[in-house]
Protein backbone atom coordinates (compact mmCIF):
# COMPACT_ATOMS: atom_id res chain seq x y z
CA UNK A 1 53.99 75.08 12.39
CA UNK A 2 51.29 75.95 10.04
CA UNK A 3 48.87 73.93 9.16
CA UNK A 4 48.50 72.19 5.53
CA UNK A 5 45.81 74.08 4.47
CA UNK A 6 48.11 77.22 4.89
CA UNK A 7 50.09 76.02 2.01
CA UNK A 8 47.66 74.94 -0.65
CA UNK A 9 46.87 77.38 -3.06
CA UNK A 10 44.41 77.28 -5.83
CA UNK A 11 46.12 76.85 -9.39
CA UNK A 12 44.62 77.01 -12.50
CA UNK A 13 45.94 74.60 -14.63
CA UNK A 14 45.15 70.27 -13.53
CA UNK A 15 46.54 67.62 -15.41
CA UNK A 16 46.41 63.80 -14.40
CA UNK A 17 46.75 60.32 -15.76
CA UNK A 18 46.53 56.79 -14.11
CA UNK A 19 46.98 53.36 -14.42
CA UNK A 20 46.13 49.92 -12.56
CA UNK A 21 48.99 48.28 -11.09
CA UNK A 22 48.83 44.85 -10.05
CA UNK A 23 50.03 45.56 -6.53
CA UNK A 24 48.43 46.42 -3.33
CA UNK A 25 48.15 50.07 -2.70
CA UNK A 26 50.44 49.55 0.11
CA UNK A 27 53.26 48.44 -1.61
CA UNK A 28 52.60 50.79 -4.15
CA UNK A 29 52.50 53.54 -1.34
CA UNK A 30 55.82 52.87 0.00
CA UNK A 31 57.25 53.22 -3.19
CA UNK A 32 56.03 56.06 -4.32
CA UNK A 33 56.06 58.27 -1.15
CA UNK A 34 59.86 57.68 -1.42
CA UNK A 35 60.71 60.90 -3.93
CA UNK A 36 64.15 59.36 -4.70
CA UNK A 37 62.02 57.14 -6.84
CA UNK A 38 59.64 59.61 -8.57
CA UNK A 39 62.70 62.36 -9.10
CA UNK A 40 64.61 59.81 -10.93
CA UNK A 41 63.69 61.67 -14.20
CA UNK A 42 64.76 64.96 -13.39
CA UNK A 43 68.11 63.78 -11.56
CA UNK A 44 70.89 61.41 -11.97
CA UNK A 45 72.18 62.85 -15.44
CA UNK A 46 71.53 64.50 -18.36
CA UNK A 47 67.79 64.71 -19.68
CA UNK A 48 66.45 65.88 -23.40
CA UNK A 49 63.88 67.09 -21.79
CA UNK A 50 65.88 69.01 -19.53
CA UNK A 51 67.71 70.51 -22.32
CA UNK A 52 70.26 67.74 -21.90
CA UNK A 53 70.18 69.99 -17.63
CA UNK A 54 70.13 67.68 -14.89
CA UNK A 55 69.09 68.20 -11.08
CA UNK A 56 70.04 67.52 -7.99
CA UNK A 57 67.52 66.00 -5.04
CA UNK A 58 67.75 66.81 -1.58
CA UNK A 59 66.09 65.49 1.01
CA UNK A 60 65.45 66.76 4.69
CA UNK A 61 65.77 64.83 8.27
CA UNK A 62 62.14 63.51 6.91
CA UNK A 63 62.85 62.74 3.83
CA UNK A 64 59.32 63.54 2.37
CA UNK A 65 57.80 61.30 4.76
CA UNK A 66 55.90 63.68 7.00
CA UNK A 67 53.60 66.59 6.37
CA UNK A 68 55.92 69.49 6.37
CA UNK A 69 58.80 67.82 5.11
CA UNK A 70 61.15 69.30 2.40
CA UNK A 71 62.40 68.35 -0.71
CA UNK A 72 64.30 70.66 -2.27
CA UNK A 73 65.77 70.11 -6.36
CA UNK A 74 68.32 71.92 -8.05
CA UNK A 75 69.97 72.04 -11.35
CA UNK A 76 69.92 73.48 -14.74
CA UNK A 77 67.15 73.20 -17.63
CA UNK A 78 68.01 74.88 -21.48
CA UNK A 79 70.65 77.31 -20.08
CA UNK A 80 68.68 78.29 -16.98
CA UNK A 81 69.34 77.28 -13.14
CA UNK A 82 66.42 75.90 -11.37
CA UNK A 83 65.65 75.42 -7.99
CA UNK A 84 62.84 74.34 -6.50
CA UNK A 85 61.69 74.29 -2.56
CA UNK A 86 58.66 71.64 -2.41
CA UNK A 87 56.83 70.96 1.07
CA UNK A 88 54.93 67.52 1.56
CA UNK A 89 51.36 69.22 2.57
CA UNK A 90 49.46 65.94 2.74
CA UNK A 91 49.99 62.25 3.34
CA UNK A 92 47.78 59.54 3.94
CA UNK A 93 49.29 56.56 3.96
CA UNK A 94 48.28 53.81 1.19
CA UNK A 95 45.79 56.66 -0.15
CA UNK A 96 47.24 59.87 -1.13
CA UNK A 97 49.94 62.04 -0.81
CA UNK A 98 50.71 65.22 -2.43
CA UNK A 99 53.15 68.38 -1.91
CA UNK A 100 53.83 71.62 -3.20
CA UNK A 101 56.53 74.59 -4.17
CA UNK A 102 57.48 76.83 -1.65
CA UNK A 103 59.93 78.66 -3.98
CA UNK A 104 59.96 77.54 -7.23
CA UNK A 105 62.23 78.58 -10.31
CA UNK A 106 61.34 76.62 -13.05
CA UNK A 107 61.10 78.35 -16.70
CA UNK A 108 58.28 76.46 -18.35
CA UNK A 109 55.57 76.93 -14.88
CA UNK A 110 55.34 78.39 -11.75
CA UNK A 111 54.13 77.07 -8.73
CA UNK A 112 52.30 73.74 -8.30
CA UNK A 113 50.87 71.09 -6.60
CA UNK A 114 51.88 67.48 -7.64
CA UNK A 115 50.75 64.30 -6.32
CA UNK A 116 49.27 61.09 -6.45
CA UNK A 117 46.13 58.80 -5.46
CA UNK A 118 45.99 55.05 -4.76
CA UNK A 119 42.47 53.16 -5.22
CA UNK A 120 41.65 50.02 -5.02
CA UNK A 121 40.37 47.94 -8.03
CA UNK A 122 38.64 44.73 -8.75
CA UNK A 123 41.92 43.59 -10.83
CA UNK A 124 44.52 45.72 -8.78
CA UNK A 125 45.09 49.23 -7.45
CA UNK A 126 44.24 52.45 -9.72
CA UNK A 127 47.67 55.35 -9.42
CA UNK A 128 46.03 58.50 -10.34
CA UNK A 129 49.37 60.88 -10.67
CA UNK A 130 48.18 64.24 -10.83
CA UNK A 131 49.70 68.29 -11.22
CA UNK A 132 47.94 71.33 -10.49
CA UNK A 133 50.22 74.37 -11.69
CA UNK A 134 50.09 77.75 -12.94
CA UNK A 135 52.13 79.68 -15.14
CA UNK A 136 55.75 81.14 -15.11
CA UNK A 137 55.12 84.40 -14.23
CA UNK A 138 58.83 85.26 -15.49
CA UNK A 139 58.50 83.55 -18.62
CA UNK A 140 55.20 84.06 -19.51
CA UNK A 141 55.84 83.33 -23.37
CA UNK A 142 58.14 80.01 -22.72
CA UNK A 143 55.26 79.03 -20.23
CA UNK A 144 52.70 79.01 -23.08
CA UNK A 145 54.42 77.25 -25.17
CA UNK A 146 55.86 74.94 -22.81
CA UNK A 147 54.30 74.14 -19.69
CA UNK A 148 51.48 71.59 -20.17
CA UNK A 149 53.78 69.78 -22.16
CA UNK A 150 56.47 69.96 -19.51
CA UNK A 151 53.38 69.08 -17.15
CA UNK A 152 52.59 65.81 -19.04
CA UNK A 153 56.14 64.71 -19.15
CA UNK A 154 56.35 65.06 -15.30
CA UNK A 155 52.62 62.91 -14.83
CA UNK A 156 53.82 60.40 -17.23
CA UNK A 157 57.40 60.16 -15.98
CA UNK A 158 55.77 59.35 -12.62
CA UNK A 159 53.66 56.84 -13.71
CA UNK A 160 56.87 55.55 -15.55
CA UNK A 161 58.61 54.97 -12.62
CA UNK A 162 55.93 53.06 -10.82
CA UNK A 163 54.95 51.30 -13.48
CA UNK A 164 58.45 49.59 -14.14
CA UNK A 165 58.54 48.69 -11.03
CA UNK A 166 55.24 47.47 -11.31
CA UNK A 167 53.57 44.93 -14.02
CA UNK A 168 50.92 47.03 -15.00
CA UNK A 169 47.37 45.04 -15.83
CA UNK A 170 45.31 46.10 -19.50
């Protein structure tokens, strides 16, 4: 098996946001490194954002768990079929986790790295939700118009999800 280095590329576009939960980081941890919670967005229905396009989450024996694991995502966005092949290439539990496309075919960007980053704070735990990605190299044209918005949404839709499930503090 290669090793998670092998898999993380350098990407020229970062976007990130946080907020402090009121919550330890290991509770915070277990929800989050479960991606039925942080695909919620993209998947059961119909999404404006999706061009009213849905998708589909599937998860392997590991169910993102492990380093290695796969999460693959399918559906439609504006007219177009997506799929996406994501590998979890690092996990530290109640710290970090991140993973990353194997095969991605999204319009708006190309590959990326998403993940997030737990802290501890004096009034709770800082989630640091973050996206490294780089361009569509099929749609170059929709990807400059589109993908650091489409890059925001998926940081803030993250944060979203944790953070209902979560009273956030300030």
């Amino acid at each position: 098996m290669d090793s998670p280095k092998d898999w993380m590329r350098e990407y020229p576009h970062h976007l990130e946001d946080s907020v402090i939960l009121q919550a330890t980081p290991e509770s915070l941890f277990s929800f989050l490194d479960d991606h039925r919670n942080l695909g919620a967005h993209m998947s059961g229905g119909k999404s404006a954002m999706l061009g009213m396009g849905g998708m589909t989450l599937k998860l392997d024996g590991q169910r993102g768990k492990k380093v290695g694991a796969h999460i693959v995502m399918t559906g439609s966005a504006f007219g177009f079929k997506l799929f996406i092949d994501e590998i979890v290439s690092e996990r530290q539990v109640s710290v970090r986790k991140s993973w990353e496309t194997l095969r991605s075919e999204i319009v708006v960007i190309g590959h990326y790295r998403l993940g997030f980053l737990l802290a501890a704070e004096k009034n709770g735990t800082r989630v640091t939700v973050q996206i490294d990605y780089e361009n569509s190299a099929t749609h170059p044209i929709l990807s400059f118009l589109g993908g650091k918005l489409y890059a925001k949404w998926c940081v803030r839709q993250m944060l979203s999800a944790v953070t209902s499930k979560f009273a956030a503090s300030e």
